[in-house]
C-alpha atoms as a PDB file:
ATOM      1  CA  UNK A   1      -5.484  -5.063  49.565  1.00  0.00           C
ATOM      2  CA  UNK A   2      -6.923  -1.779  49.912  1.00  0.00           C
ATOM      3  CA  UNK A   3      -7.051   0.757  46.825  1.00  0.00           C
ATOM      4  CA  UNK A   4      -4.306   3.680  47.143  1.00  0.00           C
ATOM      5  CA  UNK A   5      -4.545   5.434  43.826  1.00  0.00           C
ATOM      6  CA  UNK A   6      -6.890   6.342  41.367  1.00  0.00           C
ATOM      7  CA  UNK A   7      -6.401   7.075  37.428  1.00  0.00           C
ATOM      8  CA  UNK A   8      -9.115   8.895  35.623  1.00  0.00           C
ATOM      9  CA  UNK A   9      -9.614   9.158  31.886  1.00  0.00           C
ATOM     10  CA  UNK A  10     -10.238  12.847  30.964  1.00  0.00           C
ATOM     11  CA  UNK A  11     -12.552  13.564  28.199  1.00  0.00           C
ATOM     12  CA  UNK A  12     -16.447  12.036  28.850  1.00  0.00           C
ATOM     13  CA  UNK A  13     -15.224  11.076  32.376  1.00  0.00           C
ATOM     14  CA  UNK A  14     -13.878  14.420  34.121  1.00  0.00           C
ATOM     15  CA  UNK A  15     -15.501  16.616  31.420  1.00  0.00           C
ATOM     16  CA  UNK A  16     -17.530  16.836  28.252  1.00  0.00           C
ATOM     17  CA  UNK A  17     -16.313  15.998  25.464  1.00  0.00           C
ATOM     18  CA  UNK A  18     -15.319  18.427  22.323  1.00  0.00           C
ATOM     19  CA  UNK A  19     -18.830  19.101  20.368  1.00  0.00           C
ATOM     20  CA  UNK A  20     -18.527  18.394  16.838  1.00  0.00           C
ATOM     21  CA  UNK A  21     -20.402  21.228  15.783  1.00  0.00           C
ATOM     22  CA  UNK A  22     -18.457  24.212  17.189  1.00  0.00           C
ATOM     23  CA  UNK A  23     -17.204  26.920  15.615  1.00  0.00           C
ATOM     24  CA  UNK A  24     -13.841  27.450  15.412  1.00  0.00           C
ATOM     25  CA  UNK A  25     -13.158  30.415  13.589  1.00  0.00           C
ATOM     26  CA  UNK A  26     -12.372  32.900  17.121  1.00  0.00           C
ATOM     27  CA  UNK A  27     -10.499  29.757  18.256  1.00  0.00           C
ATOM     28  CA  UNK A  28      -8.639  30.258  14.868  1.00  0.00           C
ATOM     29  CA  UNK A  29      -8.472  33.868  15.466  1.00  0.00           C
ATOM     30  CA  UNK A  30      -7.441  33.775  18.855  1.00  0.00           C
ATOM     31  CA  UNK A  31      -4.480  31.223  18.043  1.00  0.00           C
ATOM     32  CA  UNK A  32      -3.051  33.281  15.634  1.00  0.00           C
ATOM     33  CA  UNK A  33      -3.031  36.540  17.572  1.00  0.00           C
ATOM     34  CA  UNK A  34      -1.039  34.090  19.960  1.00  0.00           C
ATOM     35  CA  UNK A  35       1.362  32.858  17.446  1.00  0.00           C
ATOM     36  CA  UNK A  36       1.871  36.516  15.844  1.00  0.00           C
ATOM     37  CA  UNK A  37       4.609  37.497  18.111  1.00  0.00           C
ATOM     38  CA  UNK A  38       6.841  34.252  17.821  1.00  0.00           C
ATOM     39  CA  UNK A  39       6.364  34.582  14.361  1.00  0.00           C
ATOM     40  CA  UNK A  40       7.614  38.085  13.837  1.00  0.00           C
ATOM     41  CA  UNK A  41      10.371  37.157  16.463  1.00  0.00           C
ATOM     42  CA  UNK A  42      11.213  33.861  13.608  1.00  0.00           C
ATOM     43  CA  UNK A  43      11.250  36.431  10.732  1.00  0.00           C
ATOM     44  CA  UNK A  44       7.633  34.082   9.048  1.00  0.00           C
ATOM     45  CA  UNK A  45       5.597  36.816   7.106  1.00  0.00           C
ATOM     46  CA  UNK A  46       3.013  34.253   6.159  1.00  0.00           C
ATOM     47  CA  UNK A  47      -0.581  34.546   7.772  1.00  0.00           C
ATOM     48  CA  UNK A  48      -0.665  32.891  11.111  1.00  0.00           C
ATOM     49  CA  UNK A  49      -4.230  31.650  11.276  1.00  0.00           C
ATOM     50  CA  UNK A  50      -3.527  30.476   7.446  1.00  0.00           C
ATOM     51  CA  UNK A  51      -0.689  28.498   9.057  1.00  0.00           C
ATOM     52  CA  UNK A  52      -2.877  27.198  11.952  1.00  0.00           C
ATOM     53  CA  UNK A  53      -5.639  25.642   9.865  1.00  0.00           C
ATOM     54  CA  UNK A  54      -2.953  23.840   7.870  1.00  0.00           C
ATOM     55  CA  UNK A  55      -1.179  22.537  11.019  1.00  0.00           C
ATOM     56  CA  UNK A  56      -4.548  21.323  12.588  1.00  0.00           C
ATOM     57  CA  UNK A  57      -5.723  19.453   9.067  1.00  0.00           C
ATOM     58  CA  UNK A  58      -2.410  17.859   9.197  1.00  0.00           C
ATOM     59  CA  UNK A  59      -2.506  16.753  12.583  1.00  0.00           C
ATOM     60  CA  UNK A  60      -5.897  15.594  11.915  1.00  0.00           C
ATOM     61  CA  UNK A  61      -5.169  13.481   8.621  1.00  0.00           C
ATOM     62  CA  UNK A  62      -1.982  12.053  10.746  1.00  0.00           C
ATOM     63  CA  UNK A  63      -4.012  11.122  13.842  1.00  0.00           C
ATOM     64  CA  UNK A  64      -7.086   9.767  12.402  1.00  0.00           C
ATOM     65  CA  UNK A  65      -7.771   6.663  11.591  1.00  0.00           C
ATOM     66  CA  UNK A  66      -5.868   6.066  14.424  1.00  0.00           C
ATOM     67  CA  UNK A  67      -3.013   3.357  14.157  1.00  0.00           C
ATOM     68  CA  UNK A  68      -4.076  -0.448  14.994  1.00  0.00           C
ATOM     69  CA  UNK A  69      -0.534  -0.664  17.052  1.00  0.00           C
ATOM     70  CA  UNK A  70      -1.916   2.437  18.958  1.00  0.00           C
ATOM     71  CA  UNK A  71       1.124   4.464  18.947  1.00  0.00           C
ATOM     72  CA  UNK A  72       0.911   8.260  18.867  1.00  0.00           C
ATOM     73  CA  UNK A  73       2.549  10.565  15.754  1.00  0.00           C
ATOM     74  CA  UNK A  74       4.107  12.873  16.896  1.00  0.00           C
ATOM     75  CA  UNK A  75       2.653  16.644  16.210  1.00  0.00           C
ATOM     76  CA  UNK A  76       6.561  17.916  15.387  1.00  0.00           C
ATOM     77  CA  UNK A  77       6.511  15.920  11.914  1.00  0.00           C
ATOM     78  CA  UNK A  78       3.648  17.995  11.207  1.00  0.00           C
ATOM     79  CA  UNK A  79       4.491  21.616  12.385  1.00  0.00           C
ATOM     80  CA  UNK A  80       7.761  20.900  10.182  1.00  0.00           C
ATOM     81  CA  UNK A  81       6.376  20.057   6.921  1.00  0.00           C
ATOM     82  CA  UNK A  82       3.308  22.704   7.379  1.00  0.00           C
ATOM     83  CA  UNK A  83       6.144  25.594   8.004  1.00  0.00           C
ATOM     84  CA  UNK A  84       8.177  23.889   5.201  1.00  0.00           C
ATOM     85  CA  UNK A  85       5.353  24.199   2.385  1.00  0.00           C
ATOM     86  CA  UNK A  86       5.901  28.382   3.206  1.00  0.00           C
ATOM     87  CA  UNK A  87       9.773  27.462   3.034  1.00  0.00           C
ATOM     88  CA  UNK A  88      10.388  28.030   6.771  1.00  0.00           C
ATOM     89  CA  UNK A  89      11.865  25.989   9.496  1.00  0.00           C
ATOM     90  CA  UNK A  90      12.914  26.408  13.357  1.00  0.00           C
ATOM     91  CA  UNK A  91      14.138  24.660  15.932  1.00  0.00           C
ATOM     92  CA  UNK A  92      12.828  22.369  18.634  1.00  0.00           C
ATOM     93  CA  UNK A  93      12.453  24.683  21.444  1.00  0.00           C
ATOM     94  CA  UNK A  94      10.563  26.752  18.755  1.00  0.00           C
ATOM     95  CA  UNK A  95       8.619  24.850  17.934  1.00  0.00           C
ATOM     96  CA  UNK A  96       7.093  23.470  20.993  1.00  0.00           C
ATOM     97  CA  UNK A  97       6.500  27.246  21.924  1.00  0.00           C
ATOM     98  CA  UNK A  98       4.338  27.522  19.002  1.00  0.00           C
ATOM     99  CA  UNK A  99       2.438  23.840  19.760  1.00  0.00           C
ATOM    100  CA  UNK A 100       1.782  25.231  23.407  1.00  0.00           C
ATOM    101  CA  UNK A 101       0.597  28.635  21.665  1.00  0.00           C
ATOM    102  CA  UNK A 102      -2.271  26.368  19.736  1.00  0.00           C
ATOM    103  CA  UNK A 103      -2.622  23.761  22.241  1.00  0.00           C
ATOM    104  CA  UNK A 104      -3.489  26.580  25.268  1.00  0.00           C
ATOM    105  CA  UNK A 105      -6.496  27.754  24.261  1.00  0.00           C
ATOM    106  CA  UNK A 106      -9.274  26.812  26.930  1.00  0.00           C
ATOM    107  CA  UNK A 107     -11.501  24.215  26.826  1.00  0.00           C
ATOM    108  CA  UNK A 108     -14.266  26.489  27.694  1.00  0.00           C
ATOM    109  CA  UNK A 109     -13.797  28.447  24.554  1.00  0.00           C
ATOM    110  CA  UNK A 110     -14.342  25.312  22.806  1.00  0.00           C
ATOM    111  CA  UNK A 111     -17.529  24.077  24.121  1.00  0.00           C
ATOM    112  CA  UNK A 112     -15.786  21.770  26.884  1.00  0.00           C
ATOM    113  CA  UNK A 113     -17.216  21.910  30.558  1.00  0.00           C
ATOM    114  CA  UNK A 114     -16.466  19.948  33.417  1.00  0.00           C
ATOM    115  CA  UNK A 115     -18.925  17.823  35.067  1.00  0.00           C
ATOM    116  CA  UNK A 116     -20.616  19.089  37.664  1.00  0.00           C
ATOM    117  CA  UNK A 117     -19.915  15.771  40.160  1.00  0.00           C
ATOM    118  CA  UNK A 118     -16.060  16.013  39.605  1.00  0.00           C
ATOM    119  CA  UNK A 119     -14.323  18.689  41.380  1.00  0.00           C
ATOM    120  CA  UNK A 120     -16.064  17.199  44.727  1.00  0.00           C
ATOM    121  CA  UNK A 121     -15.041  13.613  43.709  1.00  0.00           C
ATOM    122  CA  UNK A 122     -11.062  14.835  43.437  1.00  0.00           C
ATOM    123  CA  UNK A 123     -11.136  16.649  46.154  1.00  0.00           C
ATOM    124  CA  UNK A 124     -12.514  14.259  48.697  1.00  0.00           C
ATOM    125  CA  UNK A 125     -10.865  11.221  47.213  1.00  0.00           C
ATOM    126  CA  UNK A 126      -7.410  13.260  47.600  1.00  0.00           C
ATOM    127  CA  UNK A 127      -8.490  14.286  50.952  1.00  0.00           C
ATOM    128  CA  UNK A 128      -8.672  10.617  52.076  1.00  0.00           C
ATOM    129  CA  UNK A 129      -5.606   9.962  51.462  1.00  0.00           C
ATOM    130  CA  UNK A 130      -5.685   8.519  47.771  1.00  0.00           C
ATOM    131  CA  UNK A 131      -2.811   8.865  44.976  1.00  0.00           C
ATOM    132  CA  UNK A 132      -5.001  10.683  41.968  1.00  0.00           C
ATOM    133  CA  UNK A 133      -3.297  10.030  37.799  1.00  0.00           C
ATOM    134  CA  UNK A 134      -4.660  10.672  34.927  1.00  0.00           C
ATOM    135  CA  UNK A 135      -4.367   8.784  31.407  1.00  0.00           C
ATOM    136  CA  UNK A 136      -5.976  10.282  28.567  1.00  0.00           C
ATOM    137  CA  UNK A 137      -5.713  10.082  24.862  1.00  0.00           C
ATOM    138  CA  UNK A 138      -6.198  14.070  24.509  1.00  0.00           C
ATOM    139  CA  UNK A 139      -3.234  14.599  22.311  1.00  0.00           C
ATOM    140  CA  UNK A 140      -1.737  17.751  24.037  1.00  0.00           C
ATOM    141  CA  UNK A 141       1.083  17.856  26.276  1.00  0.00           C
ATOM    142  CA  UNK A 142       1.268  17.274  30.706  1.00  0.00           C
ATOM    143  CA  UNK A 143       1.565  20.423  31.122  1.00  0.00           C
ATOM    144  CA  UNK A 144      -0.766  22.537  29.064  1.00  0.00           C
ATOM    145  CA  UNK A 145      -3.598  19.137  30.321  1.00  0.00           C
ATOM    146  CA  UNK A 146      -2.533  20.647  33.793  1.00  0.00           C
ATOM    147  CA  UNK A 147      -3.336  23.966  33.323  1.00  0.00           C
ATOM    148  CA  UNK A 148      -6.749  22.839  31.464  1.00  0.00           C
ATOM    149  CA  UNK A 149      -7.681  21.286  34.826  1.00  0.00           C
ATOM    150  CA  UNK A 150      -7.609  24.745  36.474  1.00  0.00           C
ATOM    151  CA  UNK A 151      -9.447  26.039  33.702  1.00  0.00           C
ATOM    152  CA  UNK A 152     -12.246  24.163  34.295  1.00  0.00           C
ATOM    153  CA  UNK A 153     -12.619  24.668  37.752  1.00  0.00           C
ATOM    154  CA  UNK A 154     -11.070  21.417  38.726  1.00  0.00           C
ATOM    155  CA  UNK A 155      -8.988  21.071  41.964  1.00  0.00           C
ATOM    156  CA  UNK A 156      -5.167  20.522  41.394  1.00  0.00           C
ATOM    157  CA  UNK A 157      -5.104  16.997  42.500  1.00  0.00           C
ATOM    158  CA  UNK A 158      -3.114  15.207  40.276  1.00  0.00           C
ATOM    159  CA  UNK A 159       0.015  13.842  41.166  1.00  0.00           C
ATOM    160  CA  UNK A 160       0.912  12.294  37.615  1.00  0.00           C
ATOM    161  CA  UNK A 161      -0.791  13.151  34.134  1.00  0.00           C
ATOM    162  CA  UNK A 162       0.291  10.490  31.368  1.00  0.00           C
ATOM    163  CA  UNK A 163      -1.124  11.686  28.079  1.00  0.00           C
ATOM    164  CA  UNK A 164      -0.135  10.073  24.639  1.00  0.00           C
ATOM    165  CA  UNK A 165       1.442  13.252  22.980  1.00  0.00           C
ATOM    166  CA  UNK A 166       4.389  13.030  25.209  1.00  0.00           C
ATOM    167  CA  UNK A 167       4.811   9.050  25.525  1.00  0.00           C
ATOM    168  CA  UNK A 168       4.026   8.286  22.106  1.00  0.00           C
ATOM    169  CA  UNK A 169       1.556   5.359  23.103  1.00  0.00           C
ATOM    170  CA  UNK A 170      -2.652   5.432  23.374  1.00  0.00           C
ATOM    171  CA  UNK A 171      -4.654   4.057  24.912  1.00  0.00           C
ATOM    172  CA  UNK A 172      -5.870   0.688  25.058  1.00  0.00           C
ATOM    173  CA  UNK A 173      -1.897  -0.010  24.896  1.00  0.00           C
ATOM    174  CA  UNK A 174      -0.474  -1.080  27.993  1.00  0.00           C
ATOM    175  CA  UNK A 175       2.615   1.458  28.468  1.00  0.00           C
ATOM    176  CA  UNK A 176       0.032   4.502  29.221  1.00  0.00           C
ATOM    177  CA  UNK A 177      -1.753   2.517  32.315  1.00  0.00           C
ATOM    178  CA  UNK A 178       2.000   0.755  33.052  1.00  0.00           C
ATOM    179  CA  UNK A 179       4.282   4.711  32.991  1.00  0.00           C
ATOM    180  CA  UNK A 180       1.297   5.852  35.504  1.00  0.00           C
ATOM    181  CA  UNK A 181       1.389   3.351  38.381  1.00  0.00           C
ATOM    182  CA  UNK A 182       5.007   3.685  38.223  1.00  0.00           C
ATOM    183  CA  UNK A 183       5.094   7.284  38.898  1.00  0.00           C
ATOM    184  CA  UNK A 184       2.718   6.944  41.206  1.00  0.00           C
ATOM    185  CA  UNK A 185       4.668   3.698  43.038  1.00  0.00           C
ATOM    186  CA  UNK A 186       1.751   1.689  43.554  1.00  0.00           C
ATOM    187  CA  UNK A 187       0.836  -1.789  42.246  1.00  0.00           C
ATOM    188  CA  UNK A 188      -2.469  -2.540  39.433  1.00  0.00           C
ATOM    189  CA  UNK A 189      -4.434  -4.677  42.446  1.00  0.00           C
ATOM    190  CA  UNK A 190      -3.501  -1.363  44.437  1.00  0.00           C
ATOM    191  CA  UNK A 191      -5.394   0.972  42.122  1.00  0.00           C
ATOM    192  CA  UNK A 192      -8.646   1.376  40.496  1.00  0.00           C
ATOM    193  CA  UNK A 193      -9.298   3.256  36.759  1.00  0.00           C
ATOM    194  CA  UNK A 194     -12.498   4.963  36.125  1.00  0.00           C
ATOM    195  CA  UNK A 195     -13.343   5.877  32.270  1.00  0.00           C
ATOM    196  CA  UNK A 196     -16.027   5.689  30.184  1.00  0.00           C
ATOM    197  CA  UNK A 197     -14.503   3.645  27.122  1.00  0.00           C
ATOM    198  CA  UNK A 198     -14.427  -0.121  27.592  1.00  0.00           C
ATOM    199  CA  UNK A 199     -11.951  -0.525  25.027  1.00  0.00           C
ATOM    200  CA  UNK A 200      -9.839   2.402  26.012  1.00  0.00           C
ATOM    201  CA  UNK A 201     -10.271   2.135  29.975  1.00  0.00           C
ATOM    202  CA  UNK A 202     -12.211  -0.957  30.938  1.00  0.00           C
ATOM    203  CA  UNK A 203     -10.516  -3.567  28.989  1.00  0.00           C
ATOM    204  CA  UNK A 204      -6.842  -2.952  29.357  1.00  0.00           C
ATOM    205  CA  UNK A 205      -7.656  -1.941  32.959  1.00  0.00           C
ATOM    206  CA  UNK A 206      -9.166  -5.411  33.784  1.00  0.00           C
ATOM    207  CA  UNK A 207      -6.443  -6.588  32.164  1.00  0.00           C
ATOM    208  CA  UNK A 208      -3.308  -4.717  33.665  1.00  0.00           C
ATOM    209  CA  UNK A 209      -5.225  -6.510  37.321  1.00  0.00           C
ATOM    210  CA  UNK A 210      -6.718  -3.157  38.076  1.00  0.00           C
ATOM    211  CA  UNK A 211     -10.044  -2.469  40.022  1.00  0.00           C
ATOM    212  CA  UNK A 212     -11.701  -0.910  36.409  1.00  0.00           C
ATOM    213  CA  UNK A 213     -14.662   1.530  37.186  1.00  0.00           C
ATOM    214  CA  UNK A 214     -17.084   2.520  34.063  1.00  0.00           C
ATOM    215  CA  UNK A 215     -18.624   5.991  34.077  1.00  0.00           C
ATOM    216  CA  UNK A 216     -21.566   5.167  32.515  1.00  0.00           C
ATOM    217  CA  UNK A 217     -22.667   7.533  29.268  1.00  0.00           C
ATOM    218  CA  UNK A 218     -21.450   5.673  26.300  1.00  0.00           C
ATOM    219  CA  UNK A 219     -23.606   2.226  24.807  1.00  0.00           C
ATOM    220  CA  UNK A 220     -22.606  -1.393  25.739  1.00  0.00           C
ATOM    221  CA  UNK A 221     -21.009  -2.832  22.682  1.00  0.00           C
ATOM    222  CA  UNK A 222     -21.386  -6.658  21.948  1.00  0.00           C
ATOM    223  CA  UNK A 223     -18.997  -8.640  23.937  1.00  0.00           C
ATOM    224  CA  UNK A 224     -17.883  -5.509  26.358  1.00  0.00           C
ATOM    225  CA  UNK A 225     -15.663  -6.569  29.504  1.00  0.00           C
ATOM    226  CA  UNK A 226     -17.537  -6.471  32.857  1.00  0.00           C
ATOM    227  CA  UNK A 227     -16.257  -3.579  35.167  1.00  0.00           C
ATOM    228  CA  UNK A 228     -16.019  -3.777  38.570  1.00  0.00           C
ATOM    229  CA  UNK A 229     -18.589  -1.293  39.309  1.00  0.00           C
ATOM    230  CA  UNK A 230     -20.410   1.204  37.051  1.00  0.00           C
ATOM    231  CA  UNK A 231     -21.548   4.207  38.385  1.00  0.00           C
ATOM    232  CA  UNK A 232     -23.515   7.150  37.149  1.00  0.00           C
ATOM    233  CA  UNK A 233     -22.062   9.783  39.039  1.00  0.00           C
ATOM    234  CA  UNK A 234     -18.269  10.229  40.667  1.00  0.00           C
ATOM    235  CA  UNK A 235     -19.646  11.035  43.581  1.00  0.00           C
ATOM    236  CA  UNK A 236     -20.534   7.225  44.246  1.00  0.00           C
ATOM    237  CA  UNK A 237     -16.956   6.722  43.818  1.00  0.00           C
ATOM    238  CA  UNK A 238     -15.621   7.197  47.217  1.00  0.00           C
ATOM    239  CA  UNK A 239     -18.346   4.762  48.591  1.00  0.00           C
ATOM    240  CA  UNK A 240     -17.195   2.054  46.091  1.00  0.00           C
ATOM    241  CA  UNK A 241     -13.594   2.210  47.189  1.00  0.00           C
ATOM    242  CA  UNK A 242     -14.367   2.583  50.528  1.00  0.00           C
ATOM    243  CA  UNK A 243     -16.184  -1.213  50.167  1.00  0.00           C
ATOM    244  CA  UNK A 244     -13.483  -2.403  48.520  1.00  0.00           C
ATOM    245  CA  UNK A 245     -11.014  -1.578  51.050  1.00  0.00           C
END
């Protein structure tokens, strides 16, 4: 049967990835004169780039080593007992205001670029007709991952964006690939995944009965599943699907 949607992974296949080297004191700075005005409004005197390099050492010892079941922590536990070592709380809605505050910056600012082969890819698969998702592991919410897009230059293609902050769930689990196809009401045999990970993408791709597409970049570990195809460049995409149809 012919292909009718595409998922992409995010970081290393649509863009860079983040560099470990960058500096992220103005990111620091920046966040904070974001966060300022919510905190005033919540009555918190304490510093708010103080409170943001707490919250982001939290969410890093939470998140990493990642967990062998592959579920996602949630970053709420953290923001509450970061905010509760200055003897503060607030609320849900509150709180998310403040995660979207950090979460916003752009991916620019932090050393992130697209690739230059992408934004032609989306647009032409979209123009032929083609369901576009996305399932990442970039632990930040739908939403701000949306916005991120049109940062970068990218086209607003995507009809779904599954990322593990809101469904609790990373990749290689199942549920991430599984909550995509269903918003996007096709079928595994009916769609094809392109990533760069073979455990992340390739694997559970191959294994969900999906058409699983490796972007080429990272070393072939001992043992790796065999994609489909491999490619170099998205723009060799469309010509793949286009055979396989």
């Amino acid at each position: 049967m012919a292909i009718r949607a595409v998922l992409f992974d995010l970081d290393g296949t649509l863009w860079t990835m983040l560099p470990s080297d960058h500096n992220w004191d103005p990111i620091t700075a920046n966040q904070a004169s974001a966060l300022k005005p919510h905190f005033d409004r919540l009555g918190f005197s304490f510093d708010p780039a103080d409170f943001v390099v707490r919250l982001v050492a939290d969410v890093r010892a939470t998140l990493n080593p990642p967990t062998t079941d592959h579920s996602e922590p949630s970053w709420y536990p953290c923001l509450e007992r970061v905010l509760a070592s200055y003897g503060h709380s607030c609320d849900r809605s509150d709180a998310s205001l403040i995660l979207d505050e950090i979460n916003a910056v752009p991916f620019t600012e932090m050393g992130i670029f697209a690739f230059s082969d992408a934004a032609p890819a989306l647009e032409a698969l979209k123009a032929s007709g083609l369901k576009i998702g996305a399932v990442t592991n970039n632990p930040k919410p739908a939403h701000i991952l949306a916005a991120q897009v049109q940062h970068l230059g990218l086209p607003d293609v995507f009809d779904v964006i599954v990322s593990s902050w809101e469904l609790g769930w990373r990749k290689p689990h199942p549920i991430p690939f599984r909550t995509a196809l269903r918003a996007l009401g096709v079928e595994p045999h009916e769609t094809a995944h392109v990533g760069d990970s073979y455990e992340n993408d390739i694997a559970p791709a191959l294994a969900l009965g999906m058409t699983a597409v490796l972007r080429r970049g990272r070393p072939t570990p001992p043992g790796a599943p065999v994609p489909y195809h491999e490619i170099d460049s998205l723009e060799e995409l469309l010509l793949l699907l286009k055979s396989d149809a």
